[in-house]
C-alpha atoms as a PDB file:
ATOM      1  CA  UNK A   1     -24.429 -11.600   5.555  1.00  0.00           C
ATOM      2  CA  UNK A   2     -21.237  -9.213   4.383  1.00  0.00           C
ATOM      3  CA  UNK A   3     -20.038 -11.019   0.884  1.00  0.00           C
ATOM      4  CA  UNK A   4     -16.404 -10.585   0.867  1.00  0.00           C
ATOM      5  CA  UNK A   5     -14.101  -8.525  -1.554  1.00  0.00           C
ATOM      6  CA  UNK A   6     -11.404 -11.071  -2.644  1.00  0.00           C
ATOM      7  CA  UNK A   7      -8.324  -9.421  -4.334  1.00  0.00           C
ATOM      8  CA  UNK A   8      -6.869 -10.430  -7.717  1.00  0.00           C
ATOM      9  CA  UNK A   9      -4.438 -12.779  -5.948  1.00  0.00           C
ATOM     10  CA  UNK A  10      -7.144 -14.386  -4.176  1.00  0.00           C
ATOM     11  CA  UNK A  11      -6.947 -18.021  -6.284  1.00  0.00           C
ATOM     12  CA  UNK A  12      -2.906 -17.966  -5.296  1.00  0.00           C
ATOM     13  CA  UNK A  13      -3.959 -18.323  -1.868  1.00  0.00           C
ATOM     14  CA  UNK A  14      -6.296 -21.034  -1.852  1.00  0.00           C
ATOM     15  CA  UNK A  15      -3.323 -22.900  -3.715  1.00  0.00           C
ATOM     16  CA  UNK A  16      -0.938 -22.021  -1.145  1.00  0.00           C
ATOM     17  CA  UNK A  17      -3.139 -23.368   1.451  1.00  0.00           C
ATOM     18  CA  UNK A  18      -3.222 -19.960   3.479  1.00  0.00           C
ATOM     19  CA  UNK A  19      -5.500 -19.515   5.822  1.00  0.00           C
ATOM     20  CA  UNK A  20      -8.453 -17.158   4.911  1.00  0.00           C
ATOM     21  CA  UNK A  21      -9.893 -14.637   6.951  1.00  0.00           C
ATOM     22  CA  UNK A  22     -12.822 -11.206   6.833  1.00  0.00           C
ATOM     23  CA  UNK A  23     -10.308  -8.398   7.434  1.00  0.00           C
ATOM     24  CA  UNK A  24     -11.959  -4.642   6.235  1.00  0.00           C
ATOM     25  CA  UNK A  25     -14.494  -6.116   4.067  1.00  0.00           C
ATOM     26  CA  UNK A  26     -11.899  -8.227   2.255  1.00  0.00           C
ATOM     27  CA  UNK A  27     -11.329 -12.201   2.461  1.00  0.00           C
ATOM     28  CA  UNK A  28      -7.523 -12.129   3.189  1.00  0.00           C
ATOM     29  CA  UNK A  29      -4.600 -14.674   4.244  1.00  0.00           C
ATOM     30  CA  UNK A  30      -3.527 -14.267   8.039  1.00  0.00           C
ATOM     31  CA  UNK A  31      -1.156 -16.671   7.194  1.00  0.00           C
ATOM     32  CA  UNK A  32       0.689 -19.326   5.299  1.00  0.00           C
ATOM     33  CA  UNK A  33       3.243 -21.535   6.949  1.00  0.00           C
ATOM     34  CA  UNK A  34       2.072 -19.520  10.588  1.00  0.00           C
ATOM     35  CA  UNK A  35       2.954 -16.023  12.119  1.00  0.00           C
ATOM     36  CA  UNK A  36       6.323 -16.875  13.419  1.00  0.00           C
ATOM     37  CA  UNK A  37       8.124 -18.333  10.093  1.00  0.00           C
ATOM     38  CA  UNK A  38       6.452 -15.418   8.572  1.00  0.00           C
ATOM     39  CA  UNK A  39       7.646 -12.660  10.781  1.00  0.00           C
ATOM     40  CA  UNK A  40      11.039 -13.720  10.599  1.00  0.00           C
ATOM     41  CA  UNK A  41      11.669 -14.679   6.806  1.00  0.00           C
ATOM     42  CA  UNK A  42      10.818 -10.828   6.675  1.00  0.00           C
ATOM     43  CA  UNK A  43      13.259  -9.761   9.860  1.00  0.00           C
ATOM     44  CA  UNK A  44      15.844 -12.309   7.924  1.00  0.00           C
ATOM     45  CA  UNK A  45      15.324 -12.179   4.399  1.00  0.00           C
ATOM     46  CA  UNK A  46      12.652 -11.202   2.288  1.00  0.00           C
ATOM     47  CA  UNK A  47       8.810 -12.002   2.241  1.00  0.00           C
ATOM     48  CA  UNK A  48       5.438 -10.393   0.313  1.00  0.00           C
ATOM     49  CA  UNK A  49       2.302  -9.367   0.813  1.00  0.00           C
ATOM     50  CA  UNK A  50      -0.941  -9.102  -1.018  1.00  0.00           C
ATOM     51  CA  UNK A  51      -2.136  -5.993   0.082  1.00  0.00           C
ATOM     52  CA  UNK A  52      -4.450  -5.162  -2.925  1.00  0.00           C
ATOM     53  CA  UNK A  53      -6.997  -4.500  -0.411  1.00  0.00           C
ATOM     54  CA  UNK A  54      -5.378  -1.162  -0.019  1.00  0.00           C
ATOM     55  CA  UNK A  55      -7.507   2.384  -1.754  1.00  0.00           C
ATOM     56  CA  UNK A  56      -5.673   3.993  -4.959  1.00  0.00           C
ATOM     57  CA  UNK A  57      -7.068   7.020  -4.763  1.00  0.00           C
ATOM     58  CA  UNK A  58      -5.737   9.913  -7.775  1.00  0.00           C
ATOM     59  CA  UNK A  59      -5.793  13.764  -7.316  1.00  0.00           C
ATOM     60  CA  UNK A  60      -5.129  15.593 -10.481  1.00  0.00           C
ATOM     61  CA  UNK A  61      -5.467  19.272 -12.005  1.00  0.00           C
ATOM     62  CA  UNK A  62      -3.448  22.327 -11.926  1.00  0.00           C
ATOM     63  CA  UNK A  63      -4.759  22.939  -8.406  1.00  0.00           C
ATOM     64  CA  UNK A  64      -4.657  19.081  -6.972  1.00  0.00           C
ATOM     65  CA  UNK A  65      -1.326  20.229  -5.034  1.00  0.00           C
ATOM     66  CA  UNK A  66      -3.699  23.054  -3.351  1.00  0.00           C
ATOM     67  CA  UNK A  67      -6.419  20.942  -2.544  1.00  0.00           C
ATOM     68  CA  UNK A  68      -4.307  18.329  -0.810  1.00  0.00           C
ATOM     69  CA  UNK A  69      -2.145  20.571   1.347  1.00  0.00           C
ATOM     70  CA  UNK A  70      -5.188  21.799   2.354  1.00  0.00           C
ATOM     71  CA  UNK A  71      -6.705  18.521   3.844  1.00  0.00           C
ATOM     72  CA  UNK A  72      -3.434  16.578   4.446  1.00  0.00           C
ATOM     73  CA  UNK A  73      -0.880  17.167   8.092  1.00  0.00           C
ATOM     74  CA  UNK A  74       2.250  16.961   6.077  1.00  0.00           C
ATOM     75  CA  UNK A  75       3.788  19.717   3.554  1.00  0.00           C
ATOM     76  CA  UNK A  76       3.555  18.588   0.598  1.00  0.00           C
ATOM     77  CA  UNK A  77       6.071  21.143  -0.715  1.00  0.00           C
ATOM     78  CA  UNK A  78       8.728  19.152   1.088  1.00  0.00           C
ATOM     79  CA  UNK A  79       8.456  16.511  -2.004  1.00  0.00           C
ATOM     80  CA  UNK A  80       8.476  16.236  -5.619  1.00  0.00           C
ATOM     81  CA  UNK A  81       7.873  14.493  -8.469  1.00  0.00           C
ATOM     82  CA  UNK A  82       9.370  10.884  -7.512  1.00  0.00           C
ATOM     83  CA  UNK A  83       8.873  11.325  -4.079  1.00  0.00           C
ATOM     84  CA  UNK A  84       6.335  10.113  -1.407  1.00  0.00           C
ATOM     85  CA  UNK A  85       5.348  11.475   1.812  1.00  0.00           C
ATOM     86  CA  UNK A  86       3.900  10.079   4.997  1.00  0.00           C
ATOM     87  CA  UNK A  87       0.551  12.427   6.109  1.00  0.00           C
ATOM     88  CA  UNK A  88      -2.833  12.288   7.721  1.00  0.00           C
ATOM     89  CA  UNK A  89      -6.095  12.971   6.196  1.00  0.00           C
ATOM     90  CA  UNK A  90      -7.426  14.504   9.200  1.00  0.00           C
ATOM     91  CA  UNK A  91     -10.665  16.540  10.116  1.00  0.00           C
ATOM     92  CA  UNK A  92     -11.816  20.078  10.867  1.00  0.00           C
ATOM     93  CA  UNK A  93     -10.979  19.105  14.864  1.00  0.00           C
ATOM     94  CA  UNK A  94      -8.049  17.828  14.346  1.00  0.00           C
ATOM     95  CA  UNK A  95      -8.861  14.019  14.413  1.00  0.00           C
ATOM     96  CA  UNK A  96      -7.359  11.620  11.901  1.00  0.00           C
ATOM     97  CA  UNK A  97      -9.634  10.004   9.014  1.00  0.00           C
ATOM     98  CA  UNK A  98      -6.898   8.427   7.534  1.00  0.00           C
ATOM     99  CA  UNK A  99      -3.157   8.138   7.548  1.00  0.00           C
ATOM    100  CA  UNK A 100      -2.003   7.412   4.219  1.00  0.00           C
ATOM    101  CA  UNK A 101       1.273   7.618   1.970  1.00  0.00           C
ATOM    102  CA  UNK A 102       0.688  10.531  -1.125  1.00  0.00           C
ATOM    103  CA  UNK A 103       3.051   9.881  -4.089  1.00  0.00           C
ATOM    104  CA  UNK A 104       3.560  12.733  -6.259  1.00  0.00           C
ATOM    105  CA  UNK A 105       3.620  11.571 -10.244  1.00  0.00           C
ATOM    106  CA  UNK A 106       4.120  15.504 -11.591  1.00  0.00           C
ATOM    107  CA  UNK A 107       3.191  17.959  -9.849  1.00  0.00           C
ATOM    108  CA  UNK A 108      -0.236  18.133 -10.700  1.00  0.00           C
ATOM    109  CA  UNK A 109      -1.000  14.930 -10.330  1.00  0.00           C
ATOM    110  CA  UNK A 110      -0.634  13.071  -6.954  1.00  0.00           C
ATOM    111  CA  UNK A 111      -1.579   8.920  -5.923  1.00  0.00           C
ATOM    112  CA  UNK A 112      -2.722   8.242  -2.368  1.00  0.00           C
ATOM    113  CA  UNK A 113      -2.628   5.041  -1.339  1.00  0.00           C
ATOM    114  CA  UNK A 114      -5.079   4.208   1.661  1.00  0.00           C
ATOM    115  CA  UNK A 115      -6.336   2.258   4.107  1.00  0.00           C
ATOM    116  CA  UNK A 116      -8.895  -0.514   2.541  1.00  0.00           C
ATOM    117  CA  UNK A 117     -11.154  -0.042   5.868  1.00  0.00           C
ATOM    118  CA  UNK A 118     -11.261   3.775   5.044  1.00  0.00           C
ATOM    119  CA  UNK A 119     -11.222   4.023   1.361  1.00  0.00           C
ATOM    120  CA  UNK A 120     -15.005   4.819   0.622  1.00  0.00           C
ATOM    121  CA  UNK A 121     -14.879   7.606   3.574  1.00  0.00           C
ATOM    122  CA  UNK A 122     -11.157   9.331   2.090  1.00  0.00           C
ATOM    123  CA  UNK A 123     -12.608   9.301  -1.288  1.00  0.00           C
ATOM    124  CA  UNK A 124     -15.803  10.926  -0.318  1.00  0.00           C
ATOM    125  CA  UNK A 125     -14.198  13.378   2.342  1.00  0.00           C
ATOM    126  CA  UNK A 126     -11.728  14.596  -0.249  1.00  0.00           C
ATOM    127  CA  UNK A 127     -14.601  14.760  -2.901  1.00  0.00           C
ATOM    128  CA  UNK A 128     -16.787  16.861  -0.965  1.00  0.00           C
ATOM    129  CA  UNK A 129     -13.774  19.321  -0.685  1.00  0.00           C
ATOM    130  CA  UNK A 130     -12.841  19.175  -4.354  1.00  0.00           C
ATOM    131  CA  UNK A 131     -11.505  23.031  -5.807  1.00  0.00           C
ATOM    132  CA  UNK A 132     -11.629  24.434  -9.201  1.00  0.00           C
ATOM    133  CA  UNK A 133      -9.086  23.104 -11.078  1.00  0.00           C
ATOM    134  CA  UNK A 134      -9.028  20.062  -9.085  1.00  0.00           C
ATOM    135  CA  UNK A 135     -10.177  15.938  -9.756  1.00  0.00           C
ATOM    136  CA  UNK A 136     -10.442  12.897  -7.548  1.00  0.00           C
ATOM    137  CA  UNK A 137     -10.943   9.746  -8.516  1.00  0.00           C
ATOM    138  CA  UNK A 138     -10.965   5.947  -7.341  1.00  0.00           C
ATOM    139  CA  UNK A 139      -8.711   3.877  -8.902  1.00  0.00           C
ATOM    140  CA  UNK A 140      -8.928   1.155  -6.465  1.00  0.00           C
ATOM    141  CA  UNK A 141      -9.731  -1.640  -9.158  1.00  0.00           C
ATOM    142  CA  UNK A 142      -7.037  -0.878 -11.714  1.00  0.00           C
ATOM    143  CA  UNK A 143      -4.291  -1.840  -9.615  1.00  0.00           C
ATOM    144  CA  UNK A 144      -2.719  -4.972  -7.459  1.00  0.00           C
ATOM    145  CA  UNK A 145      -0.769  -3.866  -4.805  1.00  0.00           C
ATOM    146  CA  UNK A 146       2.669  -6.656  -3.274  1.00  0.00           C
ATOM    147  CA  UNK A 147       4.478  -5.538  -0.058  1.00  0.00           C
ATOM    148  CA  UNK A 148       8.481  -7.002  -0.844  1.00  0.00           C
ATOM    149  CA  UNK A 149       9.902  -7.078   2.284  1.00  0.00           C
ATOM    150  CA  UNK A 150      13.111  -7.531   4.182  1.00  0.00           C
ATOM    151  CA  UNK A 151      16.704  -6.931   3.774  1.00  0.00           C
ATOM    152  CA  UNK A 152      17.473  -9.155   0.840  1.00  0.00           C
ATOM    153  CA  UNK A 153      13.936  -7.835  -1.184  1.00  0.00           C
ATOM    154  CA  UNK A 154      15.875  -5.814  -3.939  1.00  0.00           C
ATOM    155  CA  UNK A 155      18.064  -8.351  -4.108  1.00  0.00           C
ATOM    156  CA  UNK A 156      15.776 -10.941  -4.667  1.00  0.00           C
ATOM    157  CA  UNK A 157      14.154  -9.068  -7.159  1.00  0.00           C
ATOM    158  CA  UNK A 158      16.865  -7.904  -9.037  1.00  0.00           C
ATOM    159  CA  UNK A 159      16.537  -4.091  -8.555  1.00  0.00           C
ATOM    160  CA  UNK A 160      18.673  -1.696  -7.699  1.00  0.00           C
ATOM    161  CA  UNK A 161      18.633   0.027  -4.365  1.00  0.00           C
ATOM    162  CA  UNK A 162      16.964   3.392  -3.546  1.00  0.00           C
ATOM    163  CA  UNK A 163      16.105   5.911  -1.304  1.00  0.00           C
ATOM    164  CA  UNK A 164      13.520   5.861   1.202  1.00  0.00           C
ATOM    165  CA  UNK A 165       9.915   7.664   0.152  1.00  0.00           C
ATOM    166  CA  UNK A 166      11.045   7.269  -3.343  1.00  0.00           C
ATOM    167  CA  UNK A 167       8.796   5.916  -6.286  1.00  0.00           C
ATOM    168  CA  UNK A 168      10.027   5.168  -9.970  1.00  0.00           C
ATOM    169  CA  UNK A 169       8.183   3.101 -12.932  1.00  0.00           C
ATOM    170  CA  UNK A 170      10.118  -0.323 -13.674  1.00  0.00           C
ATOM    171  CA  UNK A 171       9.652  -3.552 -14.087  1.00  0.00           C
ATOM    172  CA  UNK A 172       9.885  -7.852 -12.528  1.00  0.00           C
ATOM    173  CA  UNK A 173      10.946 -10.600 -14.967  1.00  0.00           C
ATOM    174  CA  UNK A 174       9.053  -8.140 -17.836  1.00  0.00           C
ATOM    175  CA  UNK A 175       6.207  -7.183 -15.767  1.00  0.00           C
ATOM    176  CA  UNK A 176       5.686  -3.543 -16.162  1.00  0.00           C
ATOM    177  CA  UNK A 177       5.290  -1.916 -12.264  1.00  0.00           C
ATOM    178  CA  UNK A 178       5.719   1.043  -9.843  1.00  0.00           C
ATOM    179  CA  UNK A 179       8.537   0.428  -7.685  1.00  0.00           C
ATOM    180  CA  UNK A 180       7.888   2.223  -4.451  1.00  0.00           C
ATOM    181  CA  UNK A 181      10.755   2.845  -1.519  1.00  0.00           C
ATOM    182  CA  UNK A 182       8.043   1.834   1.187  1.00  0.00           C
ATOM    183  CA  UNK A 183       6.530  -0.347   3.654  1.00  0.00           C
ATOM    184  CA  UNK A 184       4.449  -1.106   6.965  1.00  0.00           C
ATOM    185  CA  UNK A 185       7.553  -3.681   8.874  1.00  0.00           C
ATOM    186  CA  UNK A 186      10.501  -1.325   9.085  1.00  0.00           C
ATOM    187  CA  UNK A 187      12.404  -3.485   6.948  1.00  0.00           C
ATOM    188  CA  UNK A 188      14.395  -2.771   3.565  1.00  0.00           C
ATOM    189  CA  UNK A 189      11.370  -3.030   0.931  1.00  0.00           C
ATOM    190  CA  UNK A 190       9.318  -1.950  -1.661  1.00  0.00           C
ATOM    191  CA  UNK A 191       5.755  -2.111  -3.062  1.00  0.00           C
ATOM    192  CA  UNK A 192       4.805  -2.923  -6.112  1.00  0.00           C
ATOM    193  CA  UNK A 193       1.633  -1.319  -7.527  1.00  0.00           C
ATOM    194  CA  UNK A 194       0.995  -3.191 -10.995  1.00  0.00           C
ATOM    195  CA  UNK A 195      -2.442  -3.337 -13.470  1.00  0.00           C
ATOM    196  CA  UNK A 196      -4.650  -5.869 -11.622  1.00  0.00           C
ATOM    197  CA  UNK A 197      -4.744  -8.683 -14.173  1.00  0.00           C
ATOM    198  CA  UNK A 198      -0.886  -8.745 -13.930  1.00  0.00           C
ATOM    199  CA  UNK A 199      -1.138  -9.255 -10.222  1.00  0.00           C
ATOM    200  CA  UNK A 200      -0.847 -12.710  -9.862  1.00  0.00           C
ATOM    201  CA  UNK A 201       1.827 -13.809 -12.479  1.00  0.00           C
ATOM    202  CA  UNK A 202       3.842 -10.863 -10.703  1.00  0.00           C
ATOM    203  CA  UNK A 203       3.169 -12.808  -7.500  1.00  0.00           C
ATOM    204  CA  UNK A 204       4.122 -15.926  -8.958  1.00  0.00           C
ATOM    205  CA  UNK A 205       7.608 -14.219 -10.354  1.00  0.00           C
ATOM    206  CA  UNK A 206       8.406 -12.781  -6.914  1.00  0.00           C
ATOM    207  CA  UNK A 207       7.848 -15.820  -5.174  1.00  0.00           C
ATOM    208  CA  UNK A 208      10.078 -17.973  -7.443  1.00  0.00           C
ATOM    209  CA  UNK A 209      12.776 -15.093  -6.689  1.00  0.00           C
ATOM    210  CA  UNK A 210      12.429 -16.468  -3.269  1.00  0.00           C
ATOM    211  CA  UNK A 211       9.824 -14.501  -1.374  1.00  0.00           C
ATOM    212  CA  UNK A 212       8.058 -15.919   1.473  1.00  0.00           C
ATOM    213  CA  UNK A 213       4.450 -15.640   1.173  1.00  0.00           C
ATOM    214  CA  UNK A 214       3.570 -13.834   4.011  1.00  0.00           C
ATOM    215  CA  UNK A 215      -0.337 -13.252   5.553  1.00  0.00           C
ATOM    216  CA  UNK A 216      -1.556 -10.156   7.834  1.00  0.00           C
ATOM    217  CA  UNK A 217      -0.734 -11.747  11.163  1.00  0.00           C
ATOM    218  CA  UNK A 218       3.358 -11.296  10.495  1.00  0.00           C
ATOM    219  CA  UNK A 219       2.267  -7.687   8.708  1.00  0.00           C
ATOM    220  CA  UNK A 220       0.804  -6.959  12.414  1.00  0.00           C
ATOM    221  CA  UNK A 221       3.375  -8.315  14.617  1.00  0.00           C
ATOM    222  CA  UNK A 222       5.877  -6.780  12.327  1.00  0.00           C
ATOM    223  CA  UNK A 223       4.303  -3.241  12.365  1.00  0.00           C
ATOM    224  CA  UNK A 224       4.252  -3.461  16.145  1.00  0.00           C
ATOM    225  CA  UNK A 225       7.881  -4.164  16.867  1.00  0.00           C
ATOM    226  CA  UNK A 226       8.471  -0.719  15.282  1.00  0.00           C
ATOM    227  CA  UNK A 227       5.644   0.588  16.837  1.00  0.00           C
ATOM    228  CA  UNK A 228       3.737   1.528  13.404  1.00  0.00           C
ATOM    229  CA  UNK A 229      -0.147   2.422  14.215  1.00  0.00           C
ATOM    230  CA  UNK A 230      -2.874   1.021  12.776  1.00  0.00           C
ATOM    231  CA  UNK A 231      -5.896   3.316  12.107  1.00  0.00           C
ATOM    232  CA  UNK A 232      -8.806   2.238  13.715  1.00  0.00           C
ATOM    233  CA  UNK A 233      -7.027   0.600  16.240  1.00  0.00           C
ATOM    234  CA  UNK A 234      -4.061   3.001  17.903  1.00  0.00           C
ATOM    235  CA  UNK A 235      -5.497   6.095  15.869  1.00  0.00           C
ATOM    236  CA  UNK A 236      -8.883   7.498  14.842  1.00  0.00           C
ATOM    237  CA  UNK A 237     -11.222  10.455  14.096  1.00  0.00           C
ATOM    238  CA  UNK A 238     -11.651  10.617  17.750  1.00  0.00           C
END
């Protein structure tokens, strides 16, 4: 039998009573209070995520920028440093290992943040393609990863607005972070990527802002009414 990965968070859930289930490897909440309540505290207001089950993967060197345009759909000359970028790690036929979200720190040195089913497979497709001058590396471990959602989430958490695809170091009630402009519901949101063993006191400081704990059923149903894909599911290799 499969043991389960459990995220850093994985002690707030039990206490919240959410209901646990095997999702990519990983023991996760589908949900709390149920799908529906979920879905539209989100639509309404603001709810978050544990999605720590997501890959960190970094890309660094003074050829990291060549190496990914290489391997990635997306130009990655259309961003910069503070900007992120919606791609596909895709194959030598065209078929999509991945899609992913690459965040550019400087400009040699990039963040993708993947899909938790898919993270052992991006790390060693892009590894086996490594060039001169160019690093990969999973970070995976080092970080906790909270999906804010909804169209009161910077309010709630008392930052200021910003641009879509946008990234910028900050901080919640102290708690050092990387703000990033994105999301999987279509809502106004952000996710937070902080060290793992600050995870769960920044969960506990986002939900006494107000968040809605929220489980993957609502980040399905949510993803589907703006007709986001899932890899593995609506996309593939194949």
């Amino acid at each position: 039998m499969q043991t389960l990965l459990r995220t850093p968070l994985y002690d707030r859930h039990v206490q919240l009573g959410a209901r646990l289930v095997p999702f990519a490897g990983w023991e996760m909440p589908v949900q709390y209070q149920g799908v529906i309540p979920e879905h539209l505290a989100v639509r309404q207001d603001c709810g978050v995520f544990d999605v720590s089950h997501m890959g960190e993967l970094e890309v660094e060197g003074p050829r990291a920028r060549e190496l990914l345009q290489a391997l990635l759909s997306n130009d990655l000359d259309r961003i910069e440093p503070g900007k992120a970028q919606y791609t596909l790690l895709t194959n030598e036929e065209g078929g999509i290992v991945d899609d992913l979200i690459v965040y550019e720190r400087d400009p040699e040195r990039f963040l993708l943040i993947v899909n938790a089913s898919n993270r052992e497979a991006d790390f060693a497709w892009i590894r086996e393609r490594e060039i001169s001058g160019s690093t990969v590396r999973d970070v995976s471990d080092d970080y906790a990863l909270l999906a804010v959602q909804g169209p009161r989430s910077f309010e709630r958490l008392g930052l200021p607005g910003a641009h879509a695809f946008t990234f910028a170091d900050g901080e919640v009630d102290g708690i050092a972070c990387t703000v990033n402009r994105t999301g999987y519901t279509g809502e106004l949101g952000c996710e937070l990527l902080v060290e793992a063993d600050r995870g769960a006191e920044l969960w506990d400081r986002v939900l006494g802002r107000g968040a809605v704990p929220c489980g993957l059923g609502a980040r399905d149903t949510l993803r589907l009414e703006v007709c986001y894909p899932l890899h593995g599911n609506d996309i593939g290799p194949d």
